[in-house]
PDB file of N, CA and C in Angstrom:
ATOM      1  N   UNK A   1      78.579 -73.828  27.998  1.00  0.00           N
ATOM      2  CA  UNK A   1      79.001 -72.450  28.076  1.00  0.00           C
ATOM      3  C   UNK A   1      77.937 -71.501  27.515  1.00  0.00           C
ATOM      4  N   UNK A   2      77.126 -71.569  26.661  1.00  0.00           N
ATOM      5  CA  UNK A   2      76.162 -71.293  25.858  1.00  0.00           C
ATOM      6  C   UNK A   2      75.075 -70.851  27.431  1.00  0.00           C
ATOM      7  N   UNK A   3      74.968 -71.671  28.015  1.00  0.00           N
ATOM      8  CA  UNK A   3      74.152 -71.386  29.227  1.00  0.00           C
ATOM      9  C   UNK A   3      74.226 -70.596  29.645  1.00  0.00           C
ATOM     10  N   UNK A   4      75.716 -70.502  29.753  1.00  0.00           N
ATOM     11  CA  UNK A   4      75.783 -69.211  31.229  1.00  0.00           C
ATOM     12  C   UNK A   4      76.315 -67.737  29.932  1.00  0.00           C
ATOM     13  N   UNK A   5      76.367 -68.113  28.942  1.00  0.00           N
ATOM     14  CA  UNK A   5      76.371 -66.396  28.275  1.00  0.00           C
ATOM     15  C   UNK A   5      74.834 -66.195  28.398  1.00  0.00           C
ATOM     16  N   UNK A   6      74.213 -67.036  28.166  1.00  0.00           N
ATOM     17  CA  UNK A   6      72.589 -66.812  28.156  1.00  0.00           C
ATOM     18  C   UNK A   6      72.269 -65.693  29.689  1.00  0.00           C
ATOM     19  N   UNK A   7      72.856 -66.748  30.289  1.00  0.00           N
ATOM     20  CA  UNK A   7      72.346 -66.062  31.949  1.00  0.00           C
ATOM     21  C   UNK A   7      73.072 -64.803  32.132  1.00  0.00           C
ATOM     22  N   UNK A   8      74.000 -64.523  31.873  1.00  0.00           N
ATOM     23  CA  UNK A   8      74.858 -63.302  31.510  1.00  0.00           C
ATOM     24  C   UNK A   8      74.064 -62.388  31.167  1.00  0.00           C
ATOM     25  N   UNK A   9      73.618 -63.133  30.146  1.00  0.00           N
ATOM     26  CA  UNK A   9      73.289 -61.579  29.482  1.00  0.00           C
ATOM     27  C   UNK A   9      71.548 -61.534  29.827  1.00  0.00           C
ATOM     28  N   UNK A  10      70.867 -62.138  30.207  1.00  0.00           N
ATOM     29  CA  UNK A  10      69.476 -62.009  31.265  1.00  0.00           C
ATOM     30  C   UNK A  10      69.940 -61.140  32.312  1.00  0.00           C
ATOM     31  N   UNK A  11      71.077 -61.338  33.125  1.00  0.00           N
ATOM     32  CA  UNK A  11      71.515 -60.836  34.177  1.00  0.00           C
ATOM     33  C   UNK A  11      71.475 -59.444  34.005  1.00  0.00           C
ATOM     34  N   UNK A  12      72.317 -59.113  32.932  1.00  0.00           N
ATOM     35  CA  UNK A  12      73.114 -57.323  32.218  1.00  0.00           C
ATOM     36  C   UNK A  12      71.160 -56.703  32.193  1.00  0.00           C
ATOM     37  N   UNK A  13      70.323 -57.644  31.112  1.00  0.00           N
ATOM     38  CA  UNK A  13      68.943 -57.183  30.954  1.00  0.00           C
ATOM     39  C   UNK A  13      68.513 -56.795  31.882  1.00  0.00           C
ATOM     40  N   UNK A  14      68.480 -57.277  33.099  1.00  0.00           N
ATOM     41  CA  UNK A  14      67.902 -57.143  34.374  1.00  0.00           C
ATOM     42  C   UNK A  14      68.326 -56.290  35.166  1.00  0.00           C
ATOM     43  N   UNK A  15      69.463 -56.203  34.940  1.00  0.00           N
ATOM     44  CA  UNK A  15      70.474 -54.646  35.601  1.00  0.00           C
ATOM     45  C   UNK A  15      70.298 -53.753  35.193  1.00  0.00           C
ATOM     46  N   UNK A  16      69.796 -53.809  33.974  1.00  0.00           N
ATOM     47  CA  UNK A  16      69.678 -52.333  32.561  1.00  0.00           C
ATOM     48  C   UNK A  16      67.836 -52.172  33.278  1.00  0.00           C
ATOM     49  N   UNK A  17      67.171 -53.241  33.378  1.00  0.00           N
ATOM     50  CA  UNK A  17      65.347 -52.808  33.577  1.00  0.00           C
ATOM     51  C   UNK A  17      65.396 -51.856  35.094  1.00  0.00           C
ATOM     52  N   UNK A  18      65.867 -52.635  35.976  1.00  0.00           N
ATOM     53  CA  UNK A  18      66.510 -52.046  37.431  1.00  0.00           C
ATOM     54  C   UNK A  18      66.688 -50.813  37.319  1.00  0.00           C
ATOM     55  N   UNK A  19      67.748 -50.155  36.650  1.00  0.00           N
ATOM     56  CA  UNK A  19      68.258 -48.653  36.374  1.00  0.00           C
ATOM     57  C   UNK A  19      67.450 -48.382  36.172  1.00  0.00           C
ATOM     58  N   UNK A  20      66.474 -48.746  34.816  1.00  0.00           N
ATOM     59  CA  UNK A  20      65.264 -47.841  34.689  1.00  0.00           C
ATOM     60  C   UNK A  20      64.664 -47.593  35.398  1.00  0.00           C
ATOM     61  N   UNK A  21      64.187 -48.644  36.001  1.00  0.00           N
ATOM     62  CA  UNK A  21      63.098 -48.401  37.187  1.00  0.00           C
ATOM     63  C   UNK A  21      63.765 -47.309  38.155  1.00  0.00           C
ATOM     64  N   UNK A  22      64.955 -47.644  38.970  1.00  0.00           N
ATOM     65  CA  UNK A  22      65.135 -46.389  39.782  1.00  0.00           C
ATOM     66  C   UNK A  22      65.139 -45.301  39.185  1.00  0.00           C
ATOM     67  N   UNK A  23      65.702 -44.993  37.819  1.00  0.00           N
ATOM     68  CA  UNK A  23      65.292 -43.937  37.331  1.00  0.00           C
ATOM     69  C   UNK A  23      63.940 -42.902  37.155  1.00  0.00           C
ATOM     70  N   UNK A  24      63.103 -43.945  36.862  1.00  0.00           N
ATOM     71  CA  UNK A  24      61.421 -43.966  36.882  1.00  0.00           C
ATOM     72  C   UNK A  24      61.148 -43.289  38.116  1.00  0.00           C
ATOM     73  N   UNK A  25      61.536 -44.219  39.218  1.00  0.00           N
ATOM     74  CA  UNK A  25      60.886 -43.990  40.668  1.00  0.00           C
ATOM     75  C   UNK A  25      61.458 -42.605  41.179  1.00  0.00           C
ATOM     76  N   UNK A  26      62.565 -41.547  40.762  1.00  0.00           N
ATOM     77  CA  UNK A  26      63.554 -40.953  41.238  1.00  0.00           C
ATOM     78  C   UNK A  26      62.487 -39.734  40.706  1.00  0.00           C
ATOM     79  N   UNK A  27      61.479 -40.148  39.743  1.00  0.00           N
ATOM     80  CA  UNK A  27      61.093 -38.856  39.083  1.00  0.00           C
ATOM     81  C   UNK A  27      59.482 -38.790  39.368  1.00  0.00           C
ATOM     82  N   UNK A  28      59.431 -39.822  39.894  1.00  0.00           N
ATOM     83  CA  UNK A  28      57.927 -40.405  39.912  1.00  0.00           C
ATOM     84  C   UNK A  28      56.864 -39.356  41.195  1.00  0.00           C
ATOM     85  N   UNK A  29      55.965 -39.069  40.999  1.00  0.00           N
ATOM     86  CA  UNK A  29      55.254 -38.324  41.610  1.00  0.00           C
ATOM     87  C   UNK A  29      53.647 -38.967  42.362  1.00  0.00           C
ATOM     88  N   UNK A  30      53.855 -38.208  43.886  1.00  0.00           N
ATOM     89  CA  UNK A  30      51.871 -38.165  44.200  1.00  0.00           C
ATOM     90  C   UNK A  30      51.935 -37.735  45.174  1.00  0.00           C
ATOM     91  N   UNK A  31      50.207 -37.180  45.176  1.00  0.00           N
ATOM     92  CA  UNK A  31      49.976 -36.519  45.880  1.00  0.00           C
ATOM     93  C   UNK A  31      48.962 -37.166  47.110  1.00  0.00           C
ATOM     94  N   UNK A  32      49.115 -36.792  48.254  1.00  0.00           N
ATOM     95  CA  UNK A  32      48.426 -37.423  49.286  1.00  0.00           C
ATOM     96  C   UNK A  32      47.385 -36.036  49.801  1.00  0.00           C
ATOM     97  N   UNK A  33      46.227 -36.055  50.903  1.00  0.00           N
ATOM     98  CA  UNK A  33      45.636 -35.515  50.922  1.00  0.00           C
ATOM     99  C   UNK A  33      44.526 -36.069  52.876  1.00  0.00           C
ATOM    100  N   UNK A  34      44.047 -34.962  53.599  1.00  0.00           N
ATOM    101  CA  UNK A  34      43.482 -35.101  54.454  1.00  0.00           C
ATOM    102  C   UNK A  34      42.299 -34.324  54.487  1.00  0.00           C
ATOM    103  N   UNK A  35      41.669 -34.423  55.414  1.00  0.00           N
ATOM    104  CA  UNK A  35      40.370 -33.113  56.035  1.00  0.00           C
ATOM    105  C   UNK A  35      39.753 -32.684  54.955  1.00  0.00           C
ATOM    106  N   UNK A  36      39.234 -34.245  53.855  1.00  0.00           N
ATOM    107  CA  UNK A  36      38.436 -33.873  53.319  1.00  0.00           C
ATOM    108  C   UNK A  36      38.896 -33.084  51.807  1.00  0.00           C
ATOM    109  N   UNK A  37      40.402 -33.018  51.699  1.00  0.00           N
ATOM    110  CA  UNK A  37      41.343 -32.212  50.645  1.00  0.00           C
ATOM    111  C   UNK A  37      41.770 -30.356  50.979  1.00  0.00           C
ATOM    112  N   UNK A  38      41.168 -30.425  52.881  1.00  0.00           N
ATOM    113  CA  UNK A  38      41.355 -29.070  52.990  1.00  0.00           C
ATOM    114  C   UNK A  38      43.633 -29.040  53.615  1.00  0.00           C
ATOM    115  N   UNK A  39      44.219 -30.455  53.684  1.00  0.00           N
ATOM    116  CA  UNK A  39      45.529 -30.482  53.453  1.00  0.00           C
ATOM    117  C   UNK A  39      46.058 -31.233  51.923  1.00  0.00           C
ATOM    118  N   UNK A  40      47.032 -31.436  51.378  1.00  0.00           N
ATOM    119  CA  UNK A  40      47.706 -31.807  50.440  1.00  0.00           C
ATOM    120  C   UNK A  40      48.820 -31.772  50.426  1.00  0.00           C
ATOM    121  N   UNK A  41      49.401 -32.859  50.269  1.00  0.00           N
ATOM    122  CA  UNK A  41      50.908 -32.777  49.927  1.00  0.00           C
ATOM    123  C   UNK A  41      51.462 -33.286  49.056  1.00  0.00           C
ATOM    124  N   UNK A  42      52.554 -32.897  48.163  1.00  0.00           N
ATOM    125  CA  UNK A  42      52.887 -33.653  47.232  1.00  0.00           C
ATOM    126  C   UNK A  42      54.371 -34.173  47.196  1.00  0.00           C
ATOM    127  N   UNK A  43      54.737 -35.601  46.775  1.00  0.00           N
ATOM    128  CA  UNK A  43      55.896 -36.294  47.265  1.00  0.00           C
ATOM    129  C   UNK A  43      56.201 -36.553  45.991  1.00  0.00           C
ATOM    130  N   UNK A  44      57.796 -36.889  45.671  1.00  0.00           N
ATOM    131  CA  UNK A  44      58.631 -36.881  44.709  1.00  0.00           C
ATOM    132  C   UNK A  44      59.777 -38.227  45.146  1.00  0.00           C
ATOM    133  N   UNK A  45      59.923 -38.884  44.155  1.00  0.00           N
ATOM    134  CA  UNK A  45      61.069 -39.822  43.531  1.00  0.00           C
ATOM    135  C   UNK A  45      60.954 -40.517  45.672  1.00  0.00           C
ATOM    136  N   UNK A  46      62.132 -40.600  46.706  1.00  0.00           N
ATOM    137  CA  UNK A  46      61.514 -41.225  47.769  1.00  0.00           C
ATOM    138  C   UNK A  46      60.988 -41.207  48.752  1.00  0.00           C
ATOM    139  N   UNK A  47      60.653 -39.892  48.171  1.00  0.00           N
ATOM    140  CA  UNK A  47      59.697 -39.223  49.517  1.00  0.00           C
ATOM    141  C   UNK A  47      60.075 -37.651  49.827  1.00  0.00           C
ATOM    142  N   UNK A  48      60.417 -36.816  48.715  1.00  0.00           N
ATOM    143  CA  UNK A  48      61.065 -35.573  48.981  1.00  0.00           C
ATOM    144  C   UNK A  48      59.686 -34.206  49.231  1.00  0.00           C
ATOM    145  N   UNK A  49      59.718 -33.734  49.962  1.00  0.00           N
ATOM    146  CA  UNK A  49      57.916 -33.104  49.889  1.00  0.00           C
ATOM    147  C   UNK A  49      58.393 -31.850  48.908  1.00  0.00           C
ATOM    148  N   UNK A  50      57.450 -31.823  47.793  1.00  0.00           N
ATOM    149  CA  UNK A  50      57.209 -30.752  46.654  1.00  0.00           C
ATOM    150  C   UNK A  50      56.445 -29.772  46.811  1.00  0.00           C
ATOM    151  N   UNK A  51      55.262 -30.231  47.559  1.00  0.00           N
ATOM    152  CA  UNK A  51      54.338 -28.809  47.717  1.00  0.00           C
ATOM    153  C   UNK A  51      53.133 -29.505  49.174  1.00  0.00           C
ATOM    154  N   UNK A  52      52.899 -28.070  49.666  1.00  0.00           N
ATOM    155  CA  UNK A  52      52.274 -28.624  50.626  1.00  0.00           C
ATOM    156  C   UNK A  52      50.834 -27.605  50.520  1.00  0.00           C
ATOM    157  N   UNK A  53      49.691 -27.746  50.470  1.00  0.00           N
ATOM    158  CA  UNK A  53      48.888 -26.462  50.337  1.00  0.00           C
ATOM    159  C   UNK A  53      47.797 -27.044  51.460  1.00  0.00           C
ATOM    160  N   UNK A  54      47.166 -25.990  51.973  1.00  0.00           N
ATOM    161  CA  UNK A  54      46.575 -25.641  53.235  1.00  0.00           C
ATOM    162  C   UNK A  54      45.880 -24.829  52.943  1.00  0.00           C
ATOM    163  N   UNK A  55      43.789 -25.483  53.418  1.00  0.00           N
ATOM    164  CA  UNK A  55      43.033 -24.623  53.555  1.00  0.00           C
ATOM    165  C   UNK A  55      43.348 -23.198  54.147  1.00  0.00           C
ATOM    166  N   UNK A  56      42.833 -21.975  53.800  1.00  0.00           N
ATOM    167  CA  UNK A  56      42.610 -20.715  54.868  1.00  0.00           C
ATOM    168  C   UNK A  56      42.110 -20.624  55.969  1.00  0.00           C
ATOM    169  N   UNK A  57      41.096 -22.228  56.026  1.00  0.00           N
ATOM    170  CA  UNK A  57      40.528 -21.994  57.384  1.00  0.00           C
ATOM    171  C   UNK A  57      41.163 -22.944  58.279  1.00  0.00           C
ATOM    172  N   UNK A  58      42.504 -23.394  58.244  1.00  0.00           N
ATOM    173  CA  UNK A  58      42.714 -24.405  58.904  1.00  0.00           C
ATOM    174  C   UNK A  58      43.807 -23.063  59.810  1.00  0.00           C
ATOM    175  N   UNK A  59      44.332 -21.659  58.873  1.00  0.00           N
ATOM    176  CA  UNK A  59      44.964 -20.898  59.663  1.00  0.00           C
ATOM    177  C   UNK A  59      44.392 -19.848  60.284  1.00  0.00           C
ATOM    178  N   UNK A  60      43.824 -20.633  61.553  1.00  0.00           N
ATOM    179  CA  UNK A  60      43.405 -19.588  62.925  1.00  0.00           C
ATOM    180  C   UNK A  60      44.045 -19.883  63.630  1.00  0.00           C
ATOM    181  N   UNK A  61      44.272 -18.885  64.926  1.00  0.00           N
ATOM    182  CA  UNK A  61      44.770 -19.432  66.255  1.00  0.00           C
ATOM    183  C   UNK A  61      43.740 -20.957  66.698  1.00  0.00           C
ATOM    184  N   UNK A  62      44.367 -21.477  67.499  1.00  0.00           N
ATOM    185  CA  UNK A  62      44.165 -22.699  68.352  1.00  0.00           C
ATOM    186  C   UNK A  62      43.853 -24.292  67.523  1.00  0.00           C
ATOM    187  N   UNK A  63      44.246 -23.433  65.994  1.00  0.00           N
ATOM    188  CA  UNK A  63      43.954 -24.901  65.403  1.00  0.00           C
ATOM    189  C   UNK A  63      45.023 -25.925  64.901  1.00  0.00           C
ATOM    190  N   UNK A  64      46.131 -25.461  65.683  1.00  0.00           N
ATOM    191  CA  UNK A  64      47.929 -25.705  65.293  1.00  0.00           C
ATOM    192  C   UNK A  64      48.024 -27.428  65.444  1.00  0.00           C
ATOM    193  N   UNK A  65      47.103 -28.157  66.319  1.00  0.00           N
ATOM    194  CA  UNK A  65      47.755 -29.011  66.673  1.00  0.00           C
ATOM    195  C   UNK A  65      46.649 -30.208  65.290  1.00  0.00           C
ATOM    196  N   UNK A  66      45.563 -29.298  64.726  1.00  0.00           N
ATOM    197  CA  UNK A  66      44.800 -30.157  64.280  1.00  0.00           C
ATOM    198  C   UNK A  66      45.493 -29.863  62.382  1.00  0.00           C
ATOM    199  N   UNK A  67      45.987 -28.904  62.389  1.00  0.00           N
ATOM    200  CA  UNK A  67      46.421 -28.675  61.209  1.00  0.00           C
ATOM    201  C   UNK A  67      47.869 -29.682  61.417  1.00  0.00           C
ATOM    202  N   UNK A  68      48.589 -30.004  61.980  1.00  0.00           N
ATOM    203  CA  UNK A  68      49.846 -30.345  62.273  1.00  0.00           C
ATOM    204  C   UNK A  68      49.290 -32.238  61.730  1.00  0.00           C
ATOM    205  N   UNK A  69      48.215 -32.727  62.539  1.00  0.00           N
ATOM    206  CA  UNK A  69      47.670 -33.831  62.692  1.00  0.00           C
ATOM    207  C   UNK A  69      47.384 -34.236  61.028  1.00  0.00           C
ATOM    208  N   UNK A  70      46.373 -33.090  60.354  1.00  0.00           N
ATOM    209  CA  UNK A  70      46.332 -33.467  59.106  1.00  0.00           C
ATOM    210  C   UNK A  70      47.815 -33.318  57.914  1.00  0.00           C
ATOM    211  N   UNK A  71      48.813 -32.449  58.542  1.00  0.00           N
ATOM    212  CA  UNK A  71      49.758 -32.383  57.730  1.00  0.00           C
ATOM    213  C   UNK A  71      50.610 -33.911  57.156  1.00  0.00           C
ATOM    214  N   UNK A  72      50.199 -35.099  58.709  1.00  0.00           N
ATOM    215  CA  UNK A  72      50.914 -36.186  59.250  1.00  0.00           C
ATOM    216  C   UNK A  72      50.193 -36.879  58.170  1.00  0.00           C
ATOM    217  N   UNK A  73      49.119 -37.089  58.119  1.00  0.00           N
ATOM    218  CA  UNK A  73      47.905 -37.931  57.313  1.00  0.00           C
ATOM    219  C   UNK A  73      47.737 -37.524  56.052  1.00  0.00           C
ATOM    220  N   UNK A  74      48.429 -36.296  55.554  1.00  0.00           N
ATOM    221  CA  UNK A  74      48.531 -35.977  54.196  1.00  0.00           C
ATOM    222  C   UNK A  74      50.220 -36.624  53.957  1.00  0.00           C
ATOM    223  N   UNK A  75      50.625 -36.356  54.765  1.00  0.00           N
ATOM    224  CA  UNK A  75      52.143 -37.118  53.922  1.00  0.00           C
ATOM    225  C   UNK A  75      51.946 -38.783  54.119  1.00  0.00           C
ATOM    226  N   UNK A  76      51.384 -39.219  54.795  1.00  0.00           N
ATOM    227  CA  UNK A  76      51.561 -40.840  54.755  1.00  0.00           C
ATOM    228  C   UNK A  76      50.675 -40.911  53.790  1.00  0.00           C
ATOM    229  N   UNK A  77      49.626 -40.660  53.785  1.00  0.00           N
ATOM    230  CA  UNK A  77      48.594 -40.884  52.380  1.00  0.00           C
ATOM    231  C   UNK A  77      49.252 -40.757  50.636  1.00  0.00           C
ATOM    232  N   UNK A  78      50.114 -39.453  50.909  1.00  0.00           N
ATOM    233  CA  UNK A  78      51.286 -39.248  49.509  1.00  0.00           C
ATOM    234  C   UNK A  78      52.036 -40.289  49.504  1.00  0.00           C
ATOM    235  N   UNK A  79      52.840 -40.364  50.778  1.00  0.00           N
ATOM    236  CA  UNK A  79      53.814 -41.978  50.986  1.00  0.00           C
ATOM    237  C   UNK A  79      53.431 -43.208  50.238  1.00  0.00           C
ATOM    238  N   UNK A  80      52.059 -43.581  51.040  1.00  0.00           N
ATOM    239  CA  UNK A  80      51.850 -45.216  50.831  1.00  0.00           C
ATOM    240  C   UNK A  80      51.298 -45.011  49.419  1.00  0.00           C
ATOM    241  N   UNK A  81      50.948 -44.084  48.756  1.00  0.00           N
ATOM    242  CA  UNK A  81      50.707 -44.324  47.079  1.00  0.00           C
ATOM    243  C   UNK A  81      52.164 -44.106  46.618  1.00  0.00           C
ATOM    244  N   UNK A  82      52.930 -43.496  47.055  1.00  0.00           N
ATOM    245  CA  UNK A  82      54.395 -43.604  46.596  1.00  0.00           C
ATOM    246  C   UNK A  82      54.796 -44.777  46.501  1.00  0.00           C
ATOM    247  N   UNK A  83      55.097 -45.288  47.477  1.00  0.00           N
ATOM    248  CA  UNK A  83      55.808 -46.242  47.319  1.00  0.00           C
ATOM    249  C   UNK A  83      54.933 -48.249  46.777  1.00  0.00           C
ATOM    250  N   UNK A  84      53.558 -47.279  46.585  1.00  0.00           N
ATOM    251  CA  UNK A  84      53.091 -47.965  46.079  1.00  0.00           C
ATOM    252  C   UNK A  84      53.171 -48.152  44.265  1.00  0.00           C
ATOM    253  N   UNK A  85      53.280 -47.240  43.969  1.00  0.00           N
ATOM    254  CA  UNK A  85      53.739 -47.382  42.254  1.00  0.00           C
ATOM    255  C   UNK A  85      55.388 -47.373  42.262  1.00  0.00           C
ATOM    256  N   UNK A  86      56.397 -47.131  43.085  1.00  0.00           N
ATOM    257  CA  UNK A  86      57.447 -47.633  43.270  1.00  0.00           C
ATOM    258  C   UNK A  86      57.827 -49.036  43.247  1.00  0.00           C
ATOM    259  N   UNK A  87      56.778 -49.662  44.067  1.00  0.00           N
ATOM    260  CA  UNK A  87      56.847 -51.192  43.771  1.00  0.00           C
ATOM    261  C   UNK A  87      56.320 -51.445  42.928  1.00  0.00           C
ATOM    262  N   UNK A  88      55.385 -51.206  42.387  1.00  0.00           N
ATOM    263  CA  UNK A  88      54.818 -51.739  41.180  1.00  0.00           C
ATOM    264  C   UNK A  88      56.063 -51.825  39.993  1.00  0.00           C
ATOM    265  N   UNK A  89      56.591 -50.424  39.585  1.00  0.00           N
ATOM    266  CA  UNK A  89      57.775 -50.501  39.184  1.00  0.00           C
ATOM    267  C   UNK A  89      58.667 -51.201  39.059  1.00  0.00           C
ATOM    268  N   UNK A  90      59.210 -51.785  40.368  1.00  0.00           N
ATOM    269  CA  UNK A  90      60.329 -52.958  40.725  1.00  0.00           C
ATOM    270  C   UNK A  90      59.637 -53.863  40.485  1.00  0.00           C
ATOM    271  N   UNK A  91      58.762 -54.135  40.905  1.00  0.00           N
ATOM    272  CA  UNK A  91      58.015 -55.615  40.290  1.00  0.00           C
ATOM    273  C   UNK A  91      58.331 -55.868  38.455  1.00  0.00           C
ATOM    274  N   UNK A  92      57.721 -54.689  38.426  1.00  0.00           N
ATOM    275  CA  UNK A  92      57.696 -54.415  36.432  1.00  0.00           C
ATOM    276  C   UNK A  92      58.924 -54.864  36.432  1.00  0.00           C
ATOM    277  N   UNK A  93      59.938 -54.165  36.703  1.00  0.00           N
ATOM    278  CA  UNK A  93      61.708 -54.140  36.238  1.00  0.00           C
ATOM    279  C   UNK A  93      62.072 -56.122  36.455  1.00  0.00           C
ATOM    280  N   UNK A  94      61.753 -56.192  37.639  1.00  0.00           N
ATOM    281  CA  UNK A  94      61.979 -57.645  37.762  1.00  0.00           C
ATOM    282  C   UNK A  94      61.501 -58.871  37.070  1.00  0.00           C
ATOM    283  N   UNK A  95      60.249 -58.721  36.930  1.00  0.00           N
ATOM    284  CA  UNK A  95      59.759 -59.150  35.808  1.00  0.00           C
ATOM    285  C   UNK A  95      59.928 -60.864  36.722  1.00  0.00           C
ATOM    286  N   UNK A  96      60.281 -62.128  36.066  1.00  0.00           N
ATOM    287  CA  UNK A  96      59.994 -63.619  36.805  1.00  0.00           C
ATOM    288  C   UNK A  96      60.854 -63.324  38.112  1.00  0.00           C
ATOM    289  N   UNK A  97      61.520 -62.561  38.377  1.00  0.00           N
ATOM    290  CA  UNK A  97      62.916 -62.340  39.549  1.00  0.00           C
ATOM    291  C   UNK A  97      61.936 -61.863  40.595  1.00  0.00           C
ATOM    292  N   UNK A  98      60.977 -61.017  40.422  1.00  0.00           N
ATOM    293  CA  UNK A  98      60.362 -60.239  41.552  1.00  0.00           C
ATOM    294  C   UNK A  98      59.453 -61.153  42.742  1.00  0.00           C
ATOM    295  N   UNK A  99      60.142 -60.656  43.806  1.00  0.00           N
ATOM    296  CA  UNK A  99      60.114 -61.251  45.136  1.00  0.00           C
ATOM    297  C   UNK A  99      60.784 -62.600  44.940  1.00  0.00           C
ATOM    298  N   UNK A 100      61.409 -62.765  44.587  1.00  0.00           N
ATOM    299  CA  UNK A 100      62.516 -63.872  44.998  1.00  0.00           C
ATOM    300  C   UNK A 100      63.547 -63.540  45.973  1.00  0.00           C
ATOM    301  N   UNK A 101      64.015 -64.103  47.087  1.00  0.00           N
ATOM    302  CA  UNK A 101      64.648 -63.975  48.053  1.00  0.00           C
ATOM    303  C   UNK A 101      66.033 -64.492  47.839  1.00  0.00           C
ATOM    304  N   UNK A 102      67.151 -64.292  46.504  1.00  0.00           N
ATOM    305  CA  UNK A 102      68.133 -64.711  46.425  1.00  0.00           C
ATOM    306  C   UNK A 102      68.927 -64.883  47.452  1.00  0.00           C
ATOM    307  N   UNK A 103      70.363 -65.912  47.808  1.00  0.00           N
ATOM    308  CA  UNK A 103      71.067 -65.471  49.002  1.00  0.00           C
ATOM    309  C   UNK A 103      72.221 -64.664  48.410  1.00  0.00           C
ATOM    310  N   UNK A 104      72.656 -63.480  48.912  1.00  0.00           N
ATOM    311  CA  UNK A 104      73.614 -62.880  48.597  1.00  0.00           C
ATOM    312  C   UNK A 104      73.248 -61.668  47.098  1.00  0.00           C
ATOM    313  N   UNK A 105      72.214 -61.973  46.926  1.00  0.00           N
ATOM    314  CA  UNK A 105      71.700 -61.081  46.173  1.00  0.00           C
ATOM    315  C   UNK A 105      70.341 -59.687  46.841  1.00  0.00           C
ATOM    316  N   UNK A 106      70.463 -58.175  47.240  1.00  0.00           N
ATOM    317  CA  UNK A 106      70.072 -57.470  47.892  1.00  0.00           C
ATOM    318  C   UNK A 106      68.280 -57.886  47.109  1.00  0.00           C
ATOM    319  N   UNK A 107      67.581 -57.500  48.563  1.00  0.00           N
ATOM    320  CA  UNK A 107      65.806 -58.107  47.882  1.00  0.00           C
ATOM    321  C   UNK A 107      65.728 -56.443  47.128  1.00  0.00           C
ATOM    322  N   UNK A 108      64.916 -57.200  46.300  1.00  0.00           N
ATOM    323  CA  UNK A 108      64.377 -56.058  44.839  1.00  0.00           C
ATOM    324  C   UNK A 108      63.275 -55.118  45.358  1.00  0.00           C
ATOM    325  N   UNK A 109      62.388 -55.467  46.819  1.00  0.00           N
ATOM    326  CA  UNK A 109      61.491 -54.424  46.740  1.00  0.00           C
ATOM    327  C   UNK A 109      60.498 -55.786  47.973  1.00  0.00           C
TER     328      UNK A 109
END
């Protein structure tokens, strides 16, 4: 019986690191960037856009579709570092658990 209070309470630990982490990630910030840093965007907790700033010279007529193009390449660039210290995070929180493929248990990241 001693066993499974053990695992119990590893379990509760692991539920309590988890919270943190989503907590962490909910607040967690970056910024992505194109054309050289003449786009920027900045992304929040899972992707919420915070700020977006734009060269002056990207606003002329006929340049809509190339400003639009870098807007795309500034948010995936914010993204994939997002959710790149997001996982790092869950990894952290999981600690020996991370990437284990439990059955019936949802994957950690």
């Amino acid at each position: 019986m001693k066993d499974l209070n053990a695992l119990m309470q590893q379990a509760q630990a692991m539920q309590q690191k988890l919270q943190d982490a989503q907590a962490k990630m909910a607040e967690t910030t970056a910024e992505g960037t194109s054309g050289g840093g003449m786009v920027t965007i900045g992304l929040k907790g899972p992707g919420e856009v915070t700020s977006v700033k734009i060269d002056d010279s990207l606003l002329v007529p006929g340049e809509g579709e190339i400003l639009a193009d870098l807007i795309v390449a500034a948010h995936a660039d914010a993204k994939r570092k997002l959710d790149t210290v997001n996982a790092d995070l869950m990894r952290e929180a999981a600690g020996p658990m991370a990437g284990m493929n439990i059955p019936g248990m949802p994957k950690l990241f």
